[in-house]
Protein backbone atom coordinates (compact mmCIF):
# COMPACT_ATOMS: atom_id res chain seq x y z
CA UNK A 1 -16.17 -15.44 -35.15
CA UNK A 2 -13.98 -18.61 -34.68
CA UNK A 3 -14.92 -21.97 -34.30
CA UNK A 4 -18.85 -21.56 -32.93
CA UNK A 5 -19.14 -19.37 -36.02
CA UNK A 6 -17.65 -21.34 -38.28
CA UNK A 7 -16.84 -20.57 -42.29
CA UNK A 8 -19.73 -18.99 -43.91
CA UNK A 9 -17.35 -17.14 -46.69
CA UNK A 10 -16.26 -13.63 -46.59
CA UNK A 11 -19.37 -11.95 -48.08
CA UNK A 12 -21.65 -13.05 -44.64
CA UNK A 13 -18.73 -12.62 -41.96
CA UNK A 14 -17.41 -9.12 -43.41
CA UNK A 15 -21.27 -7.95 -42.60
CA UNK A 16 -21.75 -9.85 -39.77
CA UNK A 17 -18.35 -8.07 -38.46
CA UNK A 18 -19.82 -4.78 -39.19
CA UNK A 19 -23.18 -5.57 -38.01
CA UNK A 20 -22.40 -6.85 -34.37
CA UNK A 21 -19.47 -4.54 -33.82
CA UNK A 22 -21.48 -1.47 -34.75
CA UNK A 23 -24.09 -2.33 -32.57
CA UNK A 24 -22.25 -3.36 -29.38
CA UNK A 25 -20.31 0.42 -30.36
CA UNK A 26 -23.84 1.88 -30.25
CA UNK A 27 -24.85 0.77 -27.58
CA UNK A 28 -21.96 1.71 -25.56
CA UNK A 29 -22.57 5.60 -26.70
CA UNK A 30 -25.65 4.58 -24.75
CA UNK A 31 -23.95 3.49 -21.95
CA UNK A 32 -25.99 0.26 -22.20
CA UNK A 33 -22.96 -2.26 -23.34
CA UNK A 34 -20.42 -3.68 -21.28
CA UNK A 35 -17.04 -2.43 -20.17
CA UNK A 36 -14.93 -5.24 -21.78
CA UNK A 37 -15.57 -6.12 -24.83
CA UNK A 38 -13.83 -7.24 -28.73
CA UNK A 39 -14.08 -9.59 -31.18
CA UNK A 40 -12.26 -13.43 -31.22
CA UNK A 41 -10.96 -13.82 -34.58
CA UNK A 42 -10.08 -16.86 -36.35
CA UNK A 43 -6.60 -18.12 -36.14
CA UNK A 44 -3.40 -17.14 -37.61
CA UNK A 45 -2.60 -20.71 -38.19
CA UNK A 46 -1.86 -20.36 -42.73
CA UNK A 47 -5.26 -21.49 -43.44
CA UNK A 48 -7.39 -19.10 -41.61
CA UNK A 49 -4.57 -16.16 -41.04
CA UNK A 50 -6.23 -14.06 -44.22
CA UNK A 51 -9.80 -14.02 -42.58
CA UNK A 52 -8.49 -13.42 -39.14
CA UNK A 53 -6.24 -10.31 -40.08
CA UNK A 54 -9.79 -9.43 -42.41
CA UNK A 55 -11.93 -10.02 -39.56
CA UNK A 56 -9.36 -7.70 -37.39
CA UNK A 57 -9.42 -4.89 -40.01
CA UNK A 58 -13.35 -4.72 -40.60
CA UNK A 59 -13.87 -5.08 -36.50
CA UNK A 60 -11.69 -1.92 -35.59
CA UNK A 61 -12.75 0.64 -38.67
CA UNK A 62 -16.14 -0.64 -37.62
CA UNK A 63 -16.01 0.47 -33.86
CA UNK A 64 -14.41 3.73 -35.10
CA UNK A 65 -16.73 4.91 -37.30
CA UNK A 66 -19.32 4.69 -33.98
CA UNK A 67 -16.81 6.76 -32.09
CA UNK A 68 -14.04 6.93 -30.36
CA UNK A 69 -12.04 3.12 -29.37
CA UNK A 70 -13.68 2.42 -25.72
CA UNK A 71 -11.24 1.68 -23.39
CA UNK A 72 -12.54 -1.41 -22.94
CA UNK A 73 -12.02 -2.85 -26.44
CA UNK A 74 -9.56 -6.45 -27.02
CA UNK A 75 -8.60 -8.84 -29.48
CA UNK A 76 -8.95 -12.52 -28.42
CA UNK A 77 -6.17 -14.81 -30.26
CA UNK A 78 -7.27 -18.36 -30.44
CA UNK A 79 -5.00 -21.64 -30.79
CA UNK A 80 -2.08 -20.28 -30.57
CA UNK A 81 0.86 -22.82 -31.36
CA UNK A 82 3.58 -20.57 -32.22
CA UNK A 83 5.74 -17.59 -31.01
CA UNK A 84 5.52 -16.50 -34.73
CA UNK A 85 1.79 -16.16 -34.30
CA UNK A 86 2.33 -13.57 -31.25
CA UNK A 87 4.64 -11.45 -32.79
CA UNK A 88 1.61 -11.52 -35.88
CA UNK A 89 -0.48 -10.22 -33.83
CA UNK A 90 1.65 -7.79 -32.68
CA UNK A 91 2.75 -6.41 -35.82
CA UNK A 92 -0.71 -6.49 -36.82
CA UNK A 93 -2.22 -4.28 -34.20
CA UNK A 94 0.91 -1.99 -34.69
CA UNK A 95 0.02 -1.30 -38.38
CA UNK A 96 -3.80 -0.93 -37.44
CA UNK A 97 -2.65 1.97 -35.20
CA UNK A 98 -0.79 3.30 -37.66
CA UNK A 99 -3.78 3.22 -40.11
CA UNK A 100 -6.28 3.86 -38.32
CA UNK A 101 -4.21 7.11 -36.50
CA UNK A 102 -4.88 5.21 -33.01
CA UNK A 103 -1.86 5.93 -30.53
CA UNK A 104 1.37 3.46 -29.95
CA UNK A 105 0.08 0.50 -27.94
CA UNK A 106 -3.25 1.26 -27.67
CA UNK A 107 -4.62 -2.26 -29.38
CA UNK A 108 -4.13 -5.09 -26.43
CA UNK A 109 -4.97 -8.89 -27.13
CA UNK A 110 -5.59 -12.19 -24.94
CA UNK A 111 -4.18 -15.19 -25.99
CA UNK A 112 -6.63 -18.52 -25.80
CA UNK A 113 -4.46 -21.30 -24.29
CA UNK A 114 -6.11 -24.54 -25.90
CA UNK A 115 -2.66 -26.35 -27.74
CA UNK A 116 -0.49 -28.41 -25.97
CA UNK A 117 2.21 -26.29 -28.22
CA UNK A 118 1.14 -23.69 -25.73
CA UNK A 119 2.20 -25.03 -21.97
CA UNK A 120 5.46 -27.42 -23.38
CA UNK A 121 7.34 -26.36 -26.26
CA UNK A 122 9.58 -28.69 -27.97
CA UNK A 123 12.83 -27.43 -26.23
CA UNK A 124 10.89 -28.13 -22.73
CA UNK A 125 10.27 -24.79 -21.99
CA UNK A 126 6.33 -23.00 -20.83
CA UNK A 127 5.91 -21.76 -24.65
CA UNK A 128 3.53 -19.27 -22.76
CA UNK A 129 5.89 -17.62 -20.85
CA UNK A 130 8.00 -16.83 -23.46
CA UNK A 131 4.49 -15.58 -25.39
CA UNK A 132 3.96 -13.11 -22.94
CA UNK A 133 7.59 -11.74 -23.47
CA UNK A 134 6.87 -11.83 -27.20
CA UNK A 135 3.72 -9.96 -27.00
CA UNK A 136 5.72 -6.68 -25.90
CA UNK A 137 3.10 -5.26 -23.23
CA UNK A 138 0.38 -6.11 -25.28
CA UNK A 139 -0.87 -8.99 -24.36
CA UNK A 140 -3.89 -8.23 -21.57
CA UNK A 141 -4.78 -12.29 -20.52
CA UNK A 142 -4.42 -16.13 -20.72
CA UNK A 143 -7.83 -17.47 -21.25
CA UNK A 144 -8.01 -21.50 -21.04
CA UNK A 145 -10.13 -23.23 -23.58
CA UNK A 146 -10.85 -26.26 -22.13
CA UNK A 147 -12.65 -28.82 -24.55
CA UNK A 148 -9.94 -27.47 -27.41
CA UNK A 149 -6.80 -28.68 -25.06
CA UNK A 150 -8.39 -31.76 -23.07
CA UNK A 151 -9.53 -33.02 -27.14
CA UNK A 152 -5.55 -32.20 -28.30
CA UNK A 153 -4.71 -34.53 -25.24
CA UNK A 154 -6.77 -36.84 -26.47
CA UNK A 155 -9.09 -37.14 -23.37
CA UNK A 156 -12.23 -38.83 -23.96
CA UNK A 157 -15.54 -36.50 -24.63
CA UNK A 158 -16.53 -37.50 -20.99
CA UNK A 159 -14.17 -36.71 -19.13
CA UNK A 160 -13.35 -32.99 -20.99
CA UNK A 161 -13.86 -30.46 -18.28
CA UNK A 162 -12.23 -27.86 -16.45
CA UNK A 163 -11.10 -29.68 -13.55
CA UNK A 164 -9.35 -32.69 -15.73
CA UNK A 165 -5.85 -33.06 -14.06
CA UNK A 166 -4.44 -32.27 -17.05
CA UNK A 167 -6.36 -28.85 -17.05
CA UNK A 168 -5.52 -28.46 -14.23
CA UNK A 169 -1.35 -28.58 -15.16
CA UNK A 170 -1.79 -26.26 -17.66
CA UNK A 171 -3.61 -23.48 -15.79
CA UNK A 172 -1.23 -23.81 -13.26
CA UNK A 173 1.78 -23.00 -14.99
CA UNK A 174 -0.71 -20.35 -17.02
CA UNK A 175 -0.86 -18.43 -13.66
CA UNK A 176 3.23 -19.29 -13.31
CA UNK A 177 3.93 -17.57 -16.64
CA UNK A 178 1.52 -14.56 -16.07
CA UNK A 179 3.22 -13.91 -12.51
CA UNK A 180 4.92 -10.08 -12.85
CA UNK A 181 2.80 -9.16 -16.00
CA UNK A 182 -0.26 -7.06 -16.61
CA UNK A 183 -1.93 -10.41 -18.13
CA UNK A 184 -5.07 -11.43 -16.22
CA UNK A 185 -6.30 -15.51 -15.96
CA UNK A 186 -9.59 -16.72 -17.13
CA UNK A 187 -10.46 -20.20 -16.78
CA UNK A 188 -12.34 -22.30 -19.56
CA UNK A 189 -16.18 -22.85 -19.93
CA UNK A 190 -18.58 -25.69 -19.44
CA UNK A 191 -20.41 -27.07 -21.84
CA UNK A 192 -23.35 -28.71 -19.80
CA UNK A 193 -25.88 -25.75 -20.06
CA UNK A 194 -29.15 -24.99 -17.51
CA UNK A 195 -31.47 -26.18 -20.16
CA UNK A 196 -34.26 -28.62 -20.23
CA UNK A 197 -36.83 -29.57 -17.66
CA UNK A 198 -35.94 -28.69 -13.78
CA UNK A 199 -33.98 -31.35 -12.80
CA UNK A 200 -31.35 -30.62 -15.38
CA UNK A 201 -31.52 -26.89 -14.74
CA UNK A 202 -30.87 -27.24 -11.57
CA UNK A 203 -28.05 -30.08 -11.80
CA UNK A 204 -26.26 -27.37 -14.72
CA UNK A 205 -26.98 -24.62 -12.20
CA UNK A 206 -25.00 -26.83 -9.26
CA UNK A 207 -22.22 -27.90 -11.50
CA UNK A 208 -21.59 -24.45 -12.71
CA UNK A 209 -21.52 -22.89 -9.59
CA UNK A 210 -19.16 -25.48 -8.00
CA UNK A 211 -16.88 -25.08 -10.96
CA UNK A 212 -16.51 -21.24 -10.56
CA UNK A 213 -16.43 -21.53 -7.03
CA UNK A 214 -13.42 -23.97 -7.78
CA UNK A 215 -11.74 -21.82 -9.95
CA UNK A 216 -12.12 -18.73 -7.69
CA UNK A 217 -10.52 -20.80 -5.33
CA UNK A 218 -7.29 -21.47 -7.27
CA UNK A 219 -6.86 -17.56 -7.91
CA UNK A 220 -8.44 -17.55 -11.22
CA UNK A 221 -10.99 -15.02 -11.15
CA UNK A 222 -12.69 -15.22 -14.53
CA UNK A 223 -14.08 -17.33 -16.45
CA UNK A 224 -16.14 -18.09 -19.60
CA UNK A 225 -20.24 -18.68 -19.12
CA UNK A 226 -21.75 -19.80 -22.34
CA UNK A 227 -24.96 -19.75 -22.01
CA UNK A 228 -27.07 -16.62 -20.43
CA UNK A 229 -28.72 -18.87 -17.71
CA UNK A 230 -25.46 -19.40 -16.51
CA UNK A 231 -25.08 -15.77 -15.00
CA UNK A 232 -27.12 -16.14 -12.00
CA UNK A 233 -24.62 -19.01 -10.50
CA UNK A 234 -22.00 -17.00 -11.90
CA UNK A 235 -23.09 -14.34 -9.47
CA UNK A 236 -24.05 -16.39 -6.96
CA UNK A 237 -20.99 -18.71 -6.33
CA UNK A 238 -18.66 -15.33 -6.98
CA UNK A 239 -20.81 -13.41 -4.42
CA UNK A 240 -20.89 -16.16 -1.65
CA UNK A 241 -16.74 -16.65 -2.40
CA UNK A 242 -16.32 -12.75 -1.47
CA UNK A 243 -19.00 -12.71 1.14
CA UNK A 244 -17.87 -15.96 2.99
CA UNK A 245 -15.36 -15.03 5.91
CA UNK A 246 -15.29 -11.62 4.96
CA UNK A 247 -15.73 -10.10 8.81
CA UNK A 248 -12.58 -12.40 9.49
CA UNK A 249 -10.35 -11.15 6.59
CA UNK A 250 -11.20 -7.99 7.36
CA UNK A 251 -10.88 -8.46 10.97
CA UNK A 252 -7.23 -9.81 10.60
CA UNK A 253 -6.29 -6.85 7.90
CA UNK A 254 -7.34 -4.68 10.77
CA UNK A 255 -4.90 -6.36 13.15
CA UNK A 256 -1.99 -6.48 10.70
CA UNK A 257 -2.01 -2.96 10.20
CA UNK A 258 -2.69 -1.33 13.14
CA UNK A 259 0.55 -3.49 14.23
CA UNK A 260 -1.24 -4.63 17.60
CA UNK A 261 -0.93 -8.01 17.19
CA UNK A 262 -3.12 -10.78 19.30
CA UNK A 263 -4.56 -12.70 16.39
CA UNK A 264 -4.80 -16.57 16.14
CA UNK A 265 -3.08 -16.47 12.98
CA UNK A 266 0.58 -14.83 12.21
CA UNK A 267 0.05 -12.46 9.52
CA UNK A 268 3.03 -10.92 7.42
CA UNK A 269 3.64 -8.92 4.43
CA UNK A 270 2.50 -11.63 1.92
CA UNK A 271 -0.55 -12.77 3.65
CA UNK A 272 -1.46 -9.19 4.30
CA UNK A 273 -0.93 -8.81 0.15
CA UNK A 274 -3.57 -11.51 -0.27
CA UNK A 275 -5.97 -10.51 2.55
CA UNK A 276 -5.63 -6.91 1.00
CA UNK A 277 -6.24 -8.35 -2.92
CA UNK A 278 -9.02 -10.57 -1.89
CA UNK A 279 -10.63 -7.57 -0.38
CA UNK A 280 -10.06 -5.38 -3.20
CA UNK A 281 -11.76 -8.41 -5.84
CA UNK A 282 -14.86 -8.33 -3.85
CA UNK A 283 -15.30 -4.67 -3.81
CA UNK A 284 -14.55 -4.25 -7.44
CA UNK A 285 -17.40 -7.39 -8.48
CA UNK A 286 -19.91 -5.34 -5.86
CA UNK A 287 -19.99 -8.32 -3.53
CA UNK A 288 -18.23 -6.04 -0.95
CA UNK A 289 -19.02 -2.49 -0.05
CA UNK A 290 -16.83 0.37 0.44
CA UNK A 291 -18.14 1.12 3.73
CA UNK A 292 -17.80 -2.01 4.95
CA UNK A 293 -14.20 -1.91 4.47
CA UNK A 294 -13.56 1.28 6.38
CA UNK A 295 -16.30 0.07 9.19
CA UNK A 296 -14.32 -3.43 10.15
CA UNK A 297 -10.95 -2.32 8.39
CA UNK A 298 -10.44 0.79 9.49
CA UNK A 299 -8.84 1.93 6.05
CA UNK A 300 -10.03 3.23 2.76
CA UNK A 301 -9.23 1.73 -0.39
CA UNK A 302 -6.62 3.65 -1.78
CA UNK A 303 -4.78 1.68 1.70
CA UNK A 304 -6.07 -1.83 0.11
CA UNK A 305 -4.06 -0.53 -3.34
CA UNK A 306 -0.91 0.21 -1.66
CA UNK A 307 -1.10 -3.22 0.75
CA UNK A 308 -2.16 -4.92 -2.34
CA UNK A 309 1.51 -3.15 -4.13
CA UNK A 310 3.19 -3.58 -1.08
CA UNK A 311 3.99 -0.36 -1.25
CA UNK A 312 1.96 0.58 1.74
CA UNK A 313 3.53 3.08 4.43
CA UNK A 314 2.98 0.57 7.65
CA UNK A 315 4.26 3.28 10.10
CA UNK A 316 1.92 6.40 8.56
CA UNK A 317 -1.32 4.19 8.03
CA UNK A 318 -1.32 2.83 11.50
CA UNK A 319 -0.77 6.51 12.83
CA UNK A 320 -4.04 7.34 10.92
CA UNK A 321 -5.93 4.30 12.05
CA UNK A 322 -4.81 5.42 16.04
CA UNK A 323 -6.32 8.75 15.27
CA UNK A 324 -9.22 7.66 13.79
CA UNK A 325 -9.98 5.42 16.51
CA UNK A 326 -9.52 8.16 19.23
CA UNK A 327 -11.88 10.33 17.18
CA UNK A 328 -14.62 7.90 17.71
């Protein structure tokens, strides 16, 4: 309900609010909607603050009288430019809870990363960091927007995308700032769709999937599709990122924890962290199977957790994995 929506006066966006919102909560007491899901609303920059907090109001009440909040339910906070527009947003989901009878922190919101304001403040600090300090636990991701920064920047309409140098910068120290915190990454979108005759399906199809491949690469793993004939190269590239090398990641997890050593590459507590997360990624998009894991691992999941924590009991888990292996 932001910028691709656009200002169609209160009357049509209070029922489009209700209308969309009621039937993505319907459809979830069907079990047919999707685990994540919210509404974007406009900005709390002074002109559009009103309808946002409006928007806000209608969206929650909305989803209530369905049922009960779904767990998966967030607020998306566009062009942000200001700390005061955090701590908005987090008074405003505070007094929501309160009126609505919803428990202490149980509203979360992203934060859209599309101003310059956003990566360099004006004392030369990452504004975002100090966002995510701001936002008092609640803030659940960074999302990049990429054509509303690269434009800011004033980069030329060709050369807006997601791998511009300068988007590039700011996702960087977007992944800096959300080091330590609950807030998860999501890169920006694409605007050349897979529409058209073949040749230009197929050359959106390539693009896109070398662009989430890309970001997958970089350790963001999400990212915005905007058109539904994106999905299958979302899919794709995220599958083949997962399923590529997997039988050596898993093959040098083995070795690092059953402490035997012999490996052409030195693991150690933080590569083990990353061989254990990127493990854990694949299994939780359904790229990777459970049984896999314990077949070439040796260890269960709950193992991949604690690695993942580094919180993982070296001495007790290679024990089980000796056992195990004289069982067999």
């Amino acid at each position: 309900l932001e910028d691709g929506y656009g200002d169609r006066g209160d009357e049509t966006e209070d029922a489009d609010v209700v209308g969309a919102v009621t039937a993505i909560a319907q459809a979830g007491l069907r079990g047919s909607a999707p685990p994540f899901w919210g509404v974007r609303c406009k900005s709390f920059e002074a002109a559009s603050r009103a309808r946002g907090l409006r928007t806000l109001d209608l969206a929650l009440g909305s989803a209530l009288a369905v049922g009960p909040l779904p767990a998966g339910f967030v607020v998306t906070l566009p062009k942000v430019t200001t700390t005061e527009q955090v701590t908005g947003m987090v008074e405003a989901c505070t007094r929501l809870e309160r009126a609505y009878g919803l428990e202490t922190r149980r509203l979360h919101f992203e934060i859209q990363v599309e101003t310059p304001q956003a990566i360099l403040g004006a004392d030369g600090t990452a504004s975002v960091a100090r966002w995510l300090e701001e936002a008092d636990g609640r803030c659940s991701g960074l999302h990049f927007g990429t054509y509303d920064y690269t434009a800011a920047l004033g980069i030329a309409a060709a050369y807006q995308s997601m791998e511009h140098p300068a988007a590039d910068h700011a996702k960087a120290v977007m992944a800096l700032a959300a080091t330590g915190t609950r807030a998860r990454l999501s890169d920006g979108s694409t605007n050349i769709v897979p529409v058209g005759d073949e040749a230009a399906v197929h050359q959106a199809w390539a693009l896109h999937a070398r662009l989430v491949r890309r970001h997958l690469e970089r350790g963001y793993f999400q990212g915005w599709d905007l058109h539904p004939a994106q999905l299958p190269t979302r899919y794709l590239a995220t599958y083949l990122f997962f399923r590529e090398g997997l039988a050596e990641v898993l093959r040098r997890l083995r070795i690092y924890l059953s402490g035997h050593g012999g490996g052409a590459v030195m693991d150690e507590p933080a590569t083990a962290q990353a061989l254990a997360a990127f493990v854990r990624r694949g299994v939780h998009c359904g790229a990777v199977t459970l049984d896999e894991v314990q077949s070439q691992a040796g260890v269960g999941f709950a193992i991949l957790d604690d690695v993942t924590a580094r919180r993982a009991d070296l001495s007790a888990v290679r024990d089980a994995m000796a056992a195990s292996t004289a069982d067999t």
